[in-house]
Protein backbone atom coordinates (compact mmCIF):
# COMPACT_ATOMS: atom_id res chain seq x y z
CA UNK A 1 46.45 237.52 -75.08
CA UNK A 2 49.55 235.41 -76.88
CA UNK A 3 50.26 234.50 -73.23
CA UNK A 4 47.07 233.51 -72.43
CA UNK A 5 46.62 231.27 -75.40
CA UNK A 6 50.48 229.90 -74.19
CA UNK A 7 49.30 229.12 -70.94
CA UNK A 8 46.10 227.14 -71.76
CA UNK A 9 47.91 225.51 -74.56
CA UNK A 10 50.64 224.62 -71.93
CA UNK A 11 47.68 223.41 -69.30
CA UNK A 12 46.40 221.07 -71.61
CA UNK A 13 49.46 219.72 -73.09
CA UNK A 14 50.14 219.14 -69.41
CA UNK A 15 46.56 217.74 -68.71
CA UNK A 16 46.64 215.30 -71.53
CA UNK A 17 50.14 214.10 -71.14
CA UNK A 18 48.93 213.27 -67.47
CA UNK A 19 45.60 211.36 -69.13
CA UNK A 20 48.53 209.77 -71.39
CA UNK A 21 50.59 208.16 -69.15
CA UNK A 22 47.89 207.29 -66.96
CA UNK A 23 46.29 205.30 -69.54
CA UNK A 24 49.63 203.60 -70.14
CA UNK A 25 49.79 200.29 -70.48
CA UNK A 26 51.05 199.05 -67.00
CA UNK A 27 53.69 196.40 -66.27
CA UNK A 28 51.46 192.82 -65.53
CA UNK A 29 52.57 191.63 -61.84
CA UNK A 30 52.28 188.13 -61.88
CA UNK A 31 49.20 186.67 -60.24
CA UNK A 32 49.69 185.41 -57.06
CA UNK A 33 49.76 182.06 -56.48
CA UNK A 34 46.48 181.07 -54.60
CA UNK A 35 46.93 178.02 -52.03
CA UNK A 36 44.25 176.18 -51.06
CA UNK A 37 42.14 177.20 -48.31
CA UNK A 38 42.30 174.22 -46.44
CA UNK A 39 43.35 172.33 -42.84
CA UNK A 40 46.45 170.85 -42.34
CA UNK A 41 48.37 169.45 -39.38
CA UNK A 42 52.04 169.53 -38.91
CA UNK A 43 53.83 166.25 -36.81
CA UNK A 44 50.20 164.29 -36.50
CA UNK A 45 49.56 161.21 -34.31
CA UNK A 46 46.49 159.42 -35.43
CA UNK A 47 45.61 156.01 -34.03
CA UNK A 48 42.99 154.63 -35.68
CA UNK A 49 40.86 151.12 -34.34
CA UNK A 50 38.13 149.50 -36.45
CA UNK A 51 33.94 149.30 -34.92
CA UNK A 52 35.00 145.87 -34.02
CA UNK A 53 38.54 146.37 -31.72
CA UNK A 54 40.25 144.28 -33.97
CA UNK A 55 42.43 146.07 -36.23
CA UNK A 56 44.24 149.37 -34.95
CA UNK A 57 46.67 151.70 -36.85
CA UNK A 58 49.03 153.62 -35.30
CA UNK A 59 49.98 156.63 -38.08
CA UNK A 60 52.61 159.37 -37.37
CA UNK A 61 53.11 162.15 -40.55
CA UNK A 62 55.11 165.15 -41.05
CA UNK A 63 52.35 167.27 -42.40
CA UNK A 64 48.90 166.25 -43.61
CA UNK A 65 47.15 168.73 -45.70
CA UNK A 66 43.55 168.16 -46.38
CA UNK A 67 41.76 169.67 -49.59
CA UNK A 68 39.33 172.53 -49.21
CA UNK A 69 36.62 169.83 -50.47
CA UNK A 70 37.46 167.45 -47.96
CA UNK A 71 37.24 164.83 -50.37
CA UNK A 72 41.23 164.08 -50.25
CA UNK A 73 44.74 164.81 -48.56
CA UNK A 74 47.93 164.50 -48.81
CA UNK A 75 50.28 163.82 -45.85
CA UNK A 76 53.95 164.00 -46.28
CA UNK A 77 56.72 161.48 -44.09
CA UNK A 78 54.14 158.82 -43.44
CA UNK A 79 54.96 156.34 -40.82
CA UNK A 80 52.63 153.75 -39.81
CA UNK A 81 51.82 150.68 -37.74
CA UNK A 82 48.70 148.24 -38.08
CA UNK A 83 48.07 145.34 -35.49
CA UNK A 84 45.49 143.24 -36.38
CA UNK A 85 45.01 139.50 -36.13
CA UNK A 86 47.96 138.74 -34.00
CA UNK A 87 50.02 140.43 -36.65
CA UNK A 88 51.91 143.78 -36.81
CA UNK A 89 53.00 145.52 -39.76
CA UNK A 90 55.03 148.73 -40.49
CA UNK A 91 54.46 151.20 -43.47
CA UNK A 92 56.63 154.09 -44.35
CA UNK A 93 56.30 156.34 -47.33
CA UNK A 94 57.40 159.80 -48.00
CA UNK A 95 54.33 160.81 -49.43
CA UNK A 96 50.38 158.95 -49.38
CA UNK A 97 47.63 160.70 -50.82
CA UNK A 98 43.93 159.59 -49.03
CA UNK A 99 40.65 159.70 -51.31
CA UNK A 100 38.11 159.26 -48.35
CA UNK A 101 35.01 159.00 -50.38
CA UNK A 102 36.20 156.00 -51.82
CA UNK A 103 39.20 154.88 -49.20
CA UNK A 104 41.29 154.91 -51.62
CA UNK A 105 45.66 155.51 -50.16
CA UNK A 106 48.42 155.66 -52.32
CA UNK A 107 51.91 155.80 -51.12
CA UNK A 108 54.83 156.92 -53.22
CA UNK A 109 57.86 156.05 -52.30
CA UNK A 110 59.99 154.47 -51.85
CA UNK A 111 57.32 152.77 -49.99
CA UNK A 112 58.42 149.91 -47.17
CA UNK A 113 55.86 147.52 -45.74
CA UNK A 114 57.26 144.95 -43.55
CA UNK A 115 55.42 141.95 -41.34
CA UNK A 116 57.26 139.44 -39.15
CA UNK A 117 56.65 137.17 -42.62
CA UNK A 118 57.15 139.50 -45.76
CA UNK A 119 58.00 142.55 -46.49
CA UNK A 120 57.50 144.55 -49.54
CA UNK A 121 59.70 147.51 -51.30
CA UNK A 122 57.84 149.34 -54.27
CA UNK A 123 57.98 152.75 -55.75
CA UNK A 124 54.11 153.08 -55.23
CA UNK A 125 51.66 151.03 -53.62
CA UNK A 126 47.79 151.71 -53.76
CA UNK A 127 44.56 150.49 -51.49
CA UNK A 128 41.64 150.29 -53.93
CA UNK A 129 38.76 150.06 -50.93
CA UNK A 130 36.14 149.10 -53.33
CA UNK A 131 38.00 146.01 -55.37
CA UNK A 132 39.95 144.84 -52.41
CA UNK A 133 42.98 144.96 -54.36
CA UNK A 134 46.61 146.41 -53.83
CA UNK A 135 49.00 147.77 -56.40
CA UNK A 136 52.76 147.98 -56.37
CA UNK A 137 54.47 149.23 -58.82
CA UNK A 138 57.79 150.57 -59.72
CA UNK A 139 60.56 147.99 -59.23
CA UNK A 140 58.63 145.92 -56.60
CA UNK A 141 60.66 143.46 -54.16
CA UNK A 142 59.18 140.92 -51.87
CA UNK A 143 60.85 138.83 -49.53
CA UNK A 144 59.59 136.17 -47.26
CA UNK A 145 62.12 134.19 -44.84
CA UNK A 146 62.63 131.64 -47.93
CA UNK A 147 61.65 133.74 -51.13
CA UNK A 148 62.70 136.73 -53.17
CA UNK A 149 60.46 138.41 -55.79
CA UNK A 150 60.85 140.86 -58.51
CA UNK A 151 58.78 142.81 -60.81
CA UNK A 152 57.86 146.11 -62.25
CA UNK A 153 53.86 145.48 -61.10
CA UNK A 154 52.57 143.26 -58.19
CA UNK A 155 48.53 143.22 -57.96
CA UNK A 156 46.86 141.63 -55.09
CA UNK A 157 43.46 140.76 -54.96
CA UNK A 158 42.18 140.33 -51.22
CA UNK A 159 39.09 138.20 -51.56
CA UNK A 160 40.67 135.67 -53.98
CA UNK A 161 44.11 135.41 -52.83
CA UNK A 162 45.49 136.10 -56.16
CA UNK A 163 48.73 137.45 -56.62
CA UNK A 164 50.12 138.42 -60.02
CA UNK A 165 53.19 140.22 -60.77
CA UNK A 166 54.52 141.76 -64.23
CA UNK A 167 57.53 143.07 -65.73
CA UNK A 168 60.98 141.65 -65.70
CA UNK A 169 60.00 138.81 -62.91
CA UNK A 170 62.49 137.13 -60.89
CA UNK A 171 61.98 134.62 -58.12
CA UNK A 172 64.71 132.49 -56.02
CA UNK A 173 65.05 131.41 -53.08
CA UNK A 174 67.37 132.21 -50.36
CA UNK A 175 68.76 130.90 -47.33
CA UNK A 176 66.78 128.24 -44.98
CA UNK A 177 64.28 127.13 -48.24
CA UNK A 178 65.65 123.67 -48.42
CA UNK A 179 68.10 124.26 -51.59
């Protein structure tokens, strides 16, 4: 009978150390991180032309990845050419990121823009669709065939013409302006 009471007392020591350690508190693996379900395009080639004919960019990326919303992207090594009015110019940007709901870009940079006229160096540059208006910022440079200009902020208003830059401002000319 002593063994009998030994070998239940045994079984149950046995059965609750099993409930024991299976009630353990267990080691946390970290959560895995959960990317976006969303499109993207690797080496894109985009050309883009306006209802009219008259204005048509040419856009080349690395990688465009578009948000499970649809609402934005962001596209990586951003190369880009827009003819319109006679006029060419060339963007390049490491990185833009597209609102399209309000066609909104903003390029970070360094960003280059150059035209046979100007061209313009800044750490950022945004398209604000709905007040016309482009930003610069971040040690911006422009240069015209006469001109140099520098500034921490350039803001460009379309429908006015105005141009305003801020921040440590420097303008001179250079060769050919008649010095």
């Amino acid at each position: 009978m002593h063994k009998r009471i030994a070998v239940l007392i045994c079984g149950g020591l046995i059965l609750l150390s099993a409930f024991l350690l299976w009630l353990r508190p267990q080691p946390q693996t970290p959560p895995q991180k959960e990317e976006p379900q969303s499109w993207q395009a690797e080496l894109p080639s985009l050309q883009l032309v306006s209802p009219t004919g008259d204005v048509k960019w040419q856009l080349t990326a690395e990688k465009i990845q578009f948000a499970e919303d649809g609402k934005t992207a962001e596209v990586l090594g951003l190369r880009g050419r827009l003819a319109a009015e006679d006029e060419e110019i060339a963007v390049e940007a490491p990185k833009a990121s597209i609102d399209w709901q309000r066609q909104d870009i903003t390029f970070t940079g360094p960003v280059k823009v150059r035209s046979r006229e100007l061209s313009i160096v800044a750490g950022s540059l945004s398209w604000h669709a709905q007040a016309q208006e482009l930003v610069g910022q971040g040690g911006v440079e422009v240069t015209t065939k006469t001109t140099r200009l520098l500034g921490e902020k350039l803001t460009w208003q379309q429908p006015q013409g105005k141009l305003v830059v801020e921040g440590g401002v420097q303008l001179w000319a250079t060769t050919g302006a008649g010095r």
